[in-house]
N, C-alpha and C. Protein backbone atom coordinates (compact mmCIF):
# COMPACT_ATOMS: atom_id res chain seq x y z
N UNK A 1 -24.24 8.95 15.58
CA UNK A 1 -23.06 8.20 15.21
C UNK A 1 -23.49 6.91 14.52
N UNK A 2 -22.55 6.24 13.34
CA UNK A 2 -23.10 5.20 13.03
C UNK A 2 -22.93 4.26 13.74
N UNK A 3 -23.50 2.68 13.45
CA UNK A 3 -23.46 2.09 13.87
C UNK A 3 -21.99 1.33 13.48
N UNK A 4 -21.65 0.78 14.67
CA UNK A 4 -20.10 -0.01 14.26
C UNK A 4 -20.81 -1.57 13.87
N UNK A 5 -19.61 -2.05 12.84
CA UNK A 5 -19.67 -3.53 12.63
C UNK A 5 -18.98 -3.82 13.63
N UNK A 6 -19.50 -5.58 13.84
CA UNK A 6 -18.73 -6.02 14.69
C UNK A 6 -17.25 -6.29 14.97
N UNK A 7 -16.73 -5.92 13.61
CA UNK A 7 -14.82 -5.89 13.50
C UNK A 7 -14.74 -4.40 13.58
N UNK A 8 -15.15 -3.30 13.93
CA UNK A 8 -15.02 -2.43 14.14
C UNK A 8 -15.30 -2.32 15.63
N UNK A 9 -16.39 -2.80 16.05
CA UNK A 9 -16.25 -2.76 17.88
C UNK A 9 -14.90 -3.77 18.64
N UNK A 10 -14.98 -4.44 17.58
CA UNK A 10 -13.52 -5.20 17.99
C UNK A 10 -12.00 -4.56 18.15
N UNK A 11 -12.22 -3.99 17.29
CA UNK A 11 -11.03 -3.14 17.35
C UNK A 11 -11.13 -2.01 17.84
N UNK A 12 -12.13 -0.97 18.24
CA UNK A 12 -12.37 -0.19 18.94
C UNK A 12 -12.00 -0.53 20.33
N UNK A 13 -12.73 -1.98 20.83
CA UNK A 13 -11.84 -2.50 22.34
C UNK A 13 -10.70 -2.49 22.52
N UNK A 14 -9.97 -3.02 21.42
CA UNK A 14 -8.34 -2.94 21.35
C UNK A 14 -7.91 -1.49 21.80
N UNK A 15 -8.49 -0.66 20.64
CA UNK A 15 -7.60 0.22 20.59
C UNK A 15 -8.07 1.27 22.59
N UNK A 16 -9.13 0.95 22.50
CA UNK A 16 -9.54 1.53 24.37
C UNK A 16 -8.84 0.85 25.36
N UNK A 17 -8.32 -0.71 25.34
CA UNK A 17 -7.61 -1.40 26.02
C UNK A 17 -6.03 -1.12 26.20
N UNK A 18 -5.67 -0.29 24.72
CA UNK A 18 -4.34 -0.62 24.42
C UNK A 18 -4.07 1.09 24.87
N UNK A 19 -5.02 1.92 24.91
CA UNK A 19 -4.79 3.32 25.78
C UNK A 19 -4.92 3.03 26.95
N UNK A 20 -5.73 2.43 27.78
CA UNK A 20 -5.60 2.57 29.42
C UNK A 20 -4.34 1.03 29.62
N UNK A 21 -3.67 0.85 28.54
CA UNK A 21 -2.63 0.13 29.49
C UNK A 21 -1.49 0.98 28.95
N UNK A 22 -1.48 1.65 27.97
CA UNK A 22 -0.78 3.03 27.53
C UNK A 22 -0.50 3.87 29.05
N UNK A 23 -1.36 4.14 29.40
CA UNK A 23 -1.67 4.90 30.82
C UNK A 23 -0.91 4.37 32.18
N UNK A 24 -1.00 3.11 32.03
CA UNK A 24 -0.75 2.21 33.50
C UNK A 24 0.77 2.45 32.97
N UNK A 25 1.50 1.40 31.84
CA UNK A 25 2.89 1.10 31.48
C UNK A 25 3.44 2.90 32.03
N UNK A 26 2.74 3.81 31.29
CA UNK A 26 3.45 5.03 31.53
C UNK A 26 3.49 5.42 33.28
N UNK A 27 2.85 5.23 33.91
CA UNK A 27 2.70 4.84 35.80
C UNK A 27 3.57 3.99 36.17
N UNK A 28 3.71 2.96 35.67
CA UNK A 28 4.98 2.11 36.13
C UNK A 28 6.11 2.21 35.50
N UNK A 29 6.52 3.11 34.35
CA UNK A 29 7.57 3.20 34.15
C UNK A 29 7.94 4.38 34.92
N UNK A 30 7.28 5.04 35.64
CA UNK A 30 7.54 6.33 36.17
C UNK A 30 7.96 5.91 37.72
N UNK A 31 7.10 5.25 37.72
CA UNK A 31 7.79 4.07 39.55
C UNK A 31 8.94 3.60 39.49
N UNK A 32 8.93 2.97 38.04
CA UNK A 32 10.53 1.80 38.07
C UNK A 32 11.74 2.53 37.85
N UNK A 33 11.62 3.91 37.29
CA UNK A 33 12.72 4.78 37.04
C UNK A 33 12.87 5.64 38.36
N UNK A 34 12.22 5.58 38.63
CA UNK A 34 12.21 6.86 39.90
C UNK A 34 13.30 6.36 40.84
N UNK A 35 13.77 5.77 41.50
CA UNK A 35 14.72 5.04 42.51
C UNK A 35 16.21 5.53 41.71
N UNK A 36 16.04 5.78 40.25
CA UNK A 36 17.14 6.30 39.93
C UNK A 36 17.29 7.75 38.85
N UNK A 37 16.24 8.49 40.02
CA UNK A 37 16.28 9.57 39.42
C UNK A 37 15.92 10.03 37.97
N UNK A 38 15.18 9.42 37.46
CA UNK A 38 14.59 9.42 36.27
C UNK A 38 13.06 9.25 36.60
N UNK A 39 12.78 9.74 35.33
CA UNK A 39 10.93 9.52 35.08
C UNK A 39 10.83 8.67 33.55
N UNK A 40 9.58 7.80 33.56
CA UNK A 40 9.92 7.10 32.65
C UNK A 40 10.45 7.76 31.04
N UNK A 41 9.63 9.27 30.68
CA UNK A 41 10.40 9.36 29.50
C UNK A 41 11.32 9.81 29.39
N UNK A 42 12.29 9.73 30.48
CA UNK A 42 14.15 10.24 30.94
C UNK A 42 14.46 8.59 30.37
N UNK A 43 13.60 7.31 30.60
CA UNK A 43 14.44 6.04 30.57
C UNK A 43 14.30 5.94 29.37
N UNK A 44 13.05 6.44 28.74
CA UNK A 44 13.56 6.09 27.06
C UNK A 44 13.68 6.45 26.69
N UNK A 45 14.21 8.05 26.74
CA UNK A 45 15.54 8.50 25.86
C UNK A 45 17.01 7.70 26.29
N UNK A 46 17.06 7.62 27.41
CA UNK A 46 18.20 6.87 28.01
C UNK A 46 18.30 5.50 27.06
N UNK A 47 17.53 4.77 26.98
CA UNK A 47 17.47 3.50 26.34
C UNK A 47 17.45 3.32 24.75
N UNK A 48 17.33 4.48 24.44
CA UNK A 48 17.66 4.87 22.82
C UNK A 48 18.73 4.64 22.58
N UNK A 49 19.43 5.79 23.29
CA UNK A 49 20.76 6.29 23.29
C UNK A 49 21.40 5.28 23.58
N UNK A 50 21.19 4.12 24.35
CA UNK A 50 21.98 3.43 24.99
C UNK A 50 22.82 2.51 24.06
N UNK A 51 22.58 2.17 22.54
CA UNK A 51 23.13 2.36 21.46
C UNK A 51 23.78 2.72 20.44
N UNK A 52 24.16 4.24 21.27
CA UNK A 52 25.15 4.81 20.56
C UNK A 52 24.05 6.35 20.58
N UNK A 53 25.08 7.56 20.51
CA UNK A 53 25.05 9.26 20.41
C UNK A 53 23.75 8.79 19.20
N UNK A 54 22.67 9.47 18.78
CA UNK A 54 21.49 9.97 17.92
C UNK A 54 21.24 11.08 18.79
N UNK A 55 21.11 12.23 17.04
CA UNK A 55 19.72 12.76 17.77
C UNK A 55 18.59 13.51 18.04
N UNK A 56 18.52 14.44 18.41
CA UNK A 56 16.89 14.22 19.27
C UNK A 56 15.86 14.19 18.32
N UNK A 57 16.25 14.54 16.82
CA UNK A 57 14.62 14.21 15.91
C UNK A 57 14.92 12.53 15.73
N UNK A 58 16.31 11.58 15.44
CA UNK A 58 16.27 10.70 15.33
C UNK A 58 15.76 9.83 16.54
N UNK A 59 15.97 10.35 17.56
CA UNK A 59 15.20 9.69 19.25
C UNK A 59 13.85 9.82 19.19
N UNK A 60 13.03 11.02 18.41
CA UNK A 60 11.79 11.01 18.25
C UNK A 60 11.24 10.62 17.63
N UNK A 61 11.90 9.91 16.17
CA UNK A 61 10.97 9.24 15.49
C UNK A 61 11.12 7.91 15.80
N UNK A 62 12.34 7.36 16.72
CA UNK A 62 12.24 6.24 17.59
C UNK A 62 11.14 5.62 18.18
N UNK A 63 10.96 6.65 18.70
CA UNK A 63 10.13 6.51 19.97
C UNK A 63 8.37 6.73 19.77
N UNK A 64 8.75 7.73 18.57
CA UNK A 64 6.99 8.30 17.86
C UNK A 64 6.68 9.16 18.78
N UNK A 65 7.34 10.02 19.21
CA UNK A 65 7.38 11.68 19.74
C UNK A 65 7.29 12.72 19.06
N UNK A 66 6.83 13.87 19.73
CA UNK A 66 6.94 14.84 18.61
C UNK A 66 8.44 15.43 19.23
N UNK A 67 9.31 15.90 18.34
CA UNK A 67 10.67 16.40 18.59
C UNK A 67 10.87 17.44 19.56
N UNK A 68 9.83 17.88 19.50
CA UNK A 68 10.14 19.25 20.50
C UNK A 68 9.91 18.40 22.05
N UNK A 69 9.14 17.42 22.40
CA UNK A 69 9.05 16.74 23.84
C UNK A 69 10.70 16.24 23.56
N UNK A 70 10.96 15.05 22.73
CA UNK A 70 11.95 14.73 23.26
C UNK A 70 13.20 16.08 23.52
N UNK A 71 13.59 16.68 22.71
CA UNK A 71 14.03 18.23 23.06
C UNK A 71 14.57 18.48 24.42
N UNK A 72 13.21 18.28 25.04
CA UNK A 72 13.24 19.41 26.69
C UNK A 72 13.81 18.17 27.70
N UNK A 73 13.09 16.70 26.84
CA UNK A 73 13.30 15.92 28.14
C UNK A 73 14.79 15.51 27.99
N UNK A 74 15.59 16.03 26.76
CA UNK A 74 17.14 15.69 26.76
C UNK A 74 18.05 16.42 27.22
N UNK A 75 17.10 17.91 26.81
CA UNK A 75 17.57 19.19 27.91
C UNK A 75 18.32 18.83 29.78
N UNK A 76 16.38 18.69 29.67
CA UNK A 76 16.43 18.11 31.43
C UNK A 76 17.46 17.20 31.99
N UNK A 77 17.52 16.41 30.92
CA UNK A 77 18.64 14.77 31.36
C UNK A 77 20.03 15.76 31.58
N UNK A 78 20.45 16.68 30.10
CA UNK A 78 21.68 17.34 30.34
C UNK A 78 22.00 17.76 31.43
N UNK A 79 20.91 18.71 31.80
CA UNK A 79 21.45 19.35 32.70
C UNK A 79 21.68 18.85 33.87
N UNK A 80 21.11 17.55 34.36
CA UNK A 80 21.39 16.75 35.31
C UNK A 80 22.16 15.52 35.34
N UNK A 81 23.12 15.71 34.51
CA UNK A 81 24.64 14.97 34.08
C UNK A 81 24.10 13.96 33.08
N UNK A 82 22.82 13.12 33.19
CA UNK A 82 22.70 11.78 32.64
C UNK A 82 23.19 11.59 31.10
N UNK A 83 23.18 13.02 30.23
CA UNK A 83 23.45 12.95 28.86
C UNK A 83 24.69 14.14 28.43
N UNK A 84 25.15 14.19 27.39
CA UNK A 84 25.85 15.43 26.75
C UNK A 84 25.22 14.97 25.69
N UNK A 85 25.37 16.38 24.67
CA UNK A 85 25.31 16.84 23.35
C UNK A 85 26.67 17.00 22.76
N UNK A 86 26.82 16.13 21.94
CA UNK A 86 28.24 15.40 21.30
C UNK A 86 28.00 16.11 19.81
N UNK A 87 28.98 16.51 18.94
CA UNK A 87 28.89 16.65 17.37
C UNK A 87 28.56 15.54 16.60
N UNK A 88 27.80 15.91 15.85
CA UNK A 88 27.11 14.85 14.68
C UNK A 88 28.12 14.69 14.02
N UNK A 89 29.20 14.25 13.21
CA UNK A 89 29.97 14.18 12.12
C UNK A 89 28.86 13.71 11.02
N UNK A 90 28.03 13.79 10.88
CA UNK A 90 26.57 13.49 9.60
C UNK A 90 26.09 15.25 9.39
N UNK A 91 26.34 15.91 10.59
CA UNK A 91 25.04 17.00 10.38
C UNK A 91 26.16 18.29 11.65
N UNK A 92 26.44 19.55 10.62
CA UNK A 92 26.89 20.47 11.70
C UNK A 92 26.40 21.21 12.99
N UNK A 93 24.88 21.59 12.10
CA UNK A 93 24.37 21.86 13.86
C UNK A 93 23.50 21.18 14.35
N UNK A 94 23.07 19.94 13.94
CA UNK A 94 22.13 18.90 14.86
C UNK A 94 23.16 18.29 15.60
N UNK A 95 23.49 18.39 16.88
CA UNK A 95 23.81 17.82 17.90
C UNK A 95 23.65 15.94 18.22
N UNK A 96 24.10 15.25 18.78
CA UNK A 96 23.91 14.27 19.27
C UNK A 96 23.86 14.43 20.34
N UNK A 97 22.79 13.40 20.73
CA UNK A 97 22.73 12.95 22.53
C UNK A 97 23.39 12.08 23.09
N UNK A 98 24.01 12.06 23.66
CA UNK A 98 25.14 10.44 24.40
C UNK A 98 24.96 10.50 25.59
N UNK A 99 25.52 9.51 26.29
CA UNK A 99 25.42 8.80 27.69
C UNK A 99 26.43 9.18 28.14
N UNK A 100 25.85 10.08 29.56
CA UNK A 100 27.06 9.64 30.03
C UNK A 100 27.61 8.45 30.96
N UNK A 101 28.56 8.47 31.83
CA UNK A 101 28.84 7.76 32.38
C UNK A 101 27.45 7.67 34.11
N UNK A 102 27.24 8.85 34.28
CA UNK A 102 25.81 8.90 35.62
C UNK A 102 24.73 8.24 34.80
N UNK A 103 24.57 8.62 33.44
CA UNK A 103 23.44 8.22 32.63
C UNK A 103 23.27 6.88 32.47
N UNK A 104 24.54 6.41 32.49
CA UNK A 104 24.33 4.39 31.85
C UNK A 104 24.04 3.98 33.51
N UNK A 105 24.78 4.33 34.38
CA UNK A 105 24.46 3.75 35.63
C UNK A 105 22.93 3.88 36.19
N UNK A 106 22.76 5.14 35.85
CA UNK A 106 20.86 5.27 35.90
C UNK A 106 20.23 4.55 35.09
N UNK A 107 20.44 4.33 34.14
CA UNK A 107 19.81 3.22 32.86
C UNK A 107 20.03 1.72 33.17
N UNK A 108 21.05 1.18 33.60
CA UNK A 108 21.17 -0.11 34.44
C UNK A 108 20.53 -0.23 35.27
N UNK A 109 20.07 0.83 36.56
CA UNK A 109 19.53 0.97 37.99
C UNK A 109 18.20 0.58 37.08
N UNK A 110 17.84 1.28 36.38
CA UNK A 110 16.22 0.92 35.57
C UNK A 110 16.04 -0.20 35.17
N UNK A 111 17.06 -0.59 34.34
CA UNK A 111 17.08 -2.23 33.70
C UNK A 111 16.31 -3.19 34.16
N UNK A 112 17.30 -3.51 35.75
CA UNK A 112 17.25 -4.17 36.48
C UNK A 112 16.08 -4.76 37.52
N UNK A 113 15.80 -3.08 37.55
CA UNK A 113 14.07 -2.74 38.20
C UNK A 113 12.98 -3.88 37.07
N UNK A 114 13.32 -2.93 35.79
CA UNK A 114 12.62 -3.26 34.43
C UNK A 114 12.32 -4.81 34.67
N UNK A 115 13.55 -5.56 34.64
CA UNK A 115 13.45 -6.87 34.40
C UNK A 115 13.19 -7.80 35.05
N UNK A 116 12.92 -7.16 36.54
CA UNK A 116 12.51 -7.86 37.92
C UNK A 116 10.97 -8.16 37.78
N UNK A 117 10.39 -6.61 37.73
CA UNK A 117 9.14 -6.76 37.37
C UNK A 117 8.72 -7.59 36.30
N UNK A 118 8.99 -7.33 35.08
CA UNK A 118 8.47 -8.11 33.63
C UNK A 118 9.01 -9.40 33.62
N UNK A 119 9.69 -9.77 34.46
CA UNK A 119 9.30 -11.59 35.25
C UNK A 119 8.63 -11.86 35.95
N UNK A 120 8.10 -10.94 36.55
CA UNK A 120 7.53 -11.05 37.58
C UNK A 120 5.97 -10.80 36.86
N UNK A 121 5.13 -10.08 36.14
CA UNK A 121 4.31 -9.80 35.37
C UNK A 121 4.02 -10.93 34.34
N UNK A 122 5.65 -11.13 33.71
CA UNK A 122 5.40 -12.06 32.95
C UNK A 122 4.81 -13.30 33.15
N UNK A 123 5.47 -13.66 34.08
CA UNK A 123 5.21 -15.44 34.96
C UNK A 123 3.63 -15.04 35.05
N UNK A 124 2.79 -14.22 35.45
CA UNK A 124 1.79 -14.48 35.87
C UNK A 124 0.55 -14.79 34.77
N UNK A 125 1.32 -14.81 33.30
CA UNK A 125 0.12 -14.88 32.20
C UNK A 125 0.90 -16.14 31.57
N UNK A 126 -0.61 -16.99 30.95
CA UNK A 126 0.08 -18.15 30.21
C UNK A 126 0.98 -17.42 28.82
N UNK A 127 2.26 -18.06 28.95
CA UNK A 127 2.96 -17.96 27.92
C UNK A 127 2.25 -17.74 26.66
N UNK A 128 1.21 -18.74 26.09
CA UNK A 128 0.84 -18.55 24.69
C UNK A 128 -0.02 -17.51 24.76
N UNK A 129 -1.42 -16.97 25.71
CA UNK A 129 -1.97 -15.66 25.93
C UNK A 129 -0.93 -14.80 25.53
N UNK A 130 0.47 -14.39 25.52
CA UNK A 130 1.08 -13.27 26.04
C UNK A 130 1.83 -13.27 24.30
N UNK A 131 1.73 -14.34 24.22
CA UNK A 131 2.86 -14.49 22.78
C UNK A 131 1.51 -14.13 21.90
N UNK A 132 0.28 -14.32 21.93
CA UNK A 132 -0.46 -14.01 20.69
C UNK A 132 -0.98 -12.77 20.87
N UNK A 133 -0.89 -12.01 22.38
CA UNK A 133 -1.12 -10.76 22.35
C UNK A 133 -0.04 -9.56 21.77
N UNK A 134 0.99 -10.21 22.10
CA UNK A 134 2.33 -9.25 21.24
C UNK A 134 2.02 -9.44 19.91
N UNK A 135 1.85 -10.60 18.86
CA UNK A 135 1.44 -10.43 17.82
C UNK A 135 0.14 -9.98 17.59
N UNK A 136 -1.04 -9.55 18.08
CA UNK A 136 -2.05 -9.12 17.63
C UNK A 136 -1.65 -7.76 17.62
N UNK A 137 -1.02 -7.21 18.72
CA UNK A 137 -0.74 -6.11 19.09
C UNK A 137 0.26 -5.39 17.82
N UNK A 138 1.20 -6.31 17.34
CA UNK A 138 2.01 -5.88 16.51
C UNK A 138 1.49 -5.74 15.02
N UNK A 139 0.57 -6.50 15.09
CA UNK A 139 -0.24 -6.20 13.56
C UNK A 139 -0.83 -5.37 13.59
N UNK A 140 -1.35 -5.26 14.67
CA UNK A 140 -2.28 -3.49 14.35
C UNK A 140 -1.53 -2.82 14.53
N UNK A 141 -0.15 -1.91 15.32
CA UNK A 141 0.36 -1.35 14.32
C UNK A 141 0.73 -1.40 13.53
N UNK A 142 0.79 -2.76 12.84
CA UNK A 142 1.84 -2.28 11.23
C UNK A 142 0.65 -1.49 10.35
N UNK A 143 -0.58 -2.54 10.50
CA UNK A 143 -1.65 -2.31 10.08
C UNK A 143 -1.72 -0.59 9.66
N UNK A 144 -1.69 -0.07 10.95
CA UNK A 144 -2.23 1.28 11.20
C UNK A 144 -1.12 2.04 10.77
N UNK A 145 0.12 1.48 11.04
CA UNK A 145 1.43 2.45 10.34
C UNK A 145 1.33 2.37 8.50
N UNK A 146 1.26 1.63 8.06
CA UNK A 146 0.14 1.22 6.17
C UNK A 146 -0.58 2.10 6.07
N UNK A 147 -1.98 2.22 7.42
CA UNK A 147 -3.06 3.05 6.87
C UNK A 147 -2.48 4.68 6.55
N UNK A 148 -2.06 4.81 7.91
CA UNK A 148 -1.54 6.48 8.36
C UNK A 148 -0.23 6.82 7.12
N UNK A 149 0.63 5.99 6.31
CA UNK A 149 1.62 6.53 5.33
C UNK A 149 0.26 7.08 4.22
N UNK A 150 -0.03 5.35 3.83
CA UNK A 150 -1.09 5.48 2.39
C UNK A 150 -2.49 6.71 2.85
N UNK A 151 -2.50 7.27 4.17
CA UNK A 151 -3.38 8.52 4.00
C UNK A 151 -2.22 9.92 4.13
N UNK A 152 -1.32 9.72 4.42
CA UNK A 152 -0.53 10.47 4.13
C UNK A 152 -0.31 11.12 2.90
N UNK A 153 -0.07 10.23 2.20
CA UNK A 153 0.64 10.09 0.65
C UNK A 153 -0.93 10.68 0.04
N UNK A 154 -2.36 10.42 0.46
CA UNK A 154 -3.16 10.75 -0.72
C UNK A 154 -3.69 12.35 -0.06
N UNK A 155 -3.45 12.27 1.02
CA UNK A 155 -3.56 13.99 1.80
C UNK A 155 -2.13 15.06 0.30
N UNK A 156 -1.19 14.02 0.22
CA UNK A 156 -0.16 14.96 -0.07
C UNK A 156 -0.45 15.75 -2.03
N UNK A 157 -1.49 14.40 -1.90
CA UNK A 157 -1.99 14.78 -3.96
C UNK A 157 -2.89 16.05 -3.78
């Protein structure tokens, strides 16, 4: 393997840091939803939606899913009241996903959880640490969303 530059081991940490907290967030969103019958990727389809009927390829490119996961996990929600499949007036047989009325109350029950903790998380890091990590964090994806179109686009010549 070659050798990395040092802005390449740099960002290699990132990107190893930013998977094992990928890992944890997905563990605690699976804790903080659970009390209301959800698993965390039941809360963010729930929290999509919570905006109004989309759906499920528009929930997946939300979210940066592949369509067929979100699919099953809107399935699953249906069949356990939290959602219906509403008519698109945009599109005849793509369906929309909506809330229902069990669904927003499960999505509040989460909220609430949500926002207890991430004060609680939050308070414990200095404010400016946390504000320059959301922006570092946010530049590398834009960064990487740039790279991945413009290799897109020259895969497509």
């Amino acid at each position: 393997m070659p050798a990395l530059t040092p802005k390449a081991e740099t960002f290699s940490a990132l990107v190893l840091e930013v998977f094992q907290l990928n890992g944890l967030l997905l563990q605690a969103g699976d804790r903080l939803s659970a009390p209301a019958g959800l698993t965390g990727a039941r809360w963010q389809v729930l929290g999509v939606i919570d905006h109004g009927p989309a759906t499920v390829a528009a929930v997946a490119r939300t979210m940066g899913l592949a369509r067929q996961s979100v699919q099953q996990t809107a399935d699953a929600l249906a069949s356990d009241g939290f959602v219906e499949f509403v008519d698109n007036p945009h599109h005849q047989r793509a369906k929309c996903v909506a809330l229902t009325a069990a669904g927003r109350r499960a999505l509040r029950k989460v909220e609430q959880a949500h926002a207890t903790w991430a004060d609680r998380l939050g308070a414990s890091l200095p404010p400016a640490l946390l504000a320059a990590a959301v922006e570092g964090v946010r530049e590398a994806r834009l960064r990487l969303e740039k790279d991945l179109t413009e290799a897109e686009r020259s895969h497509e010549k």
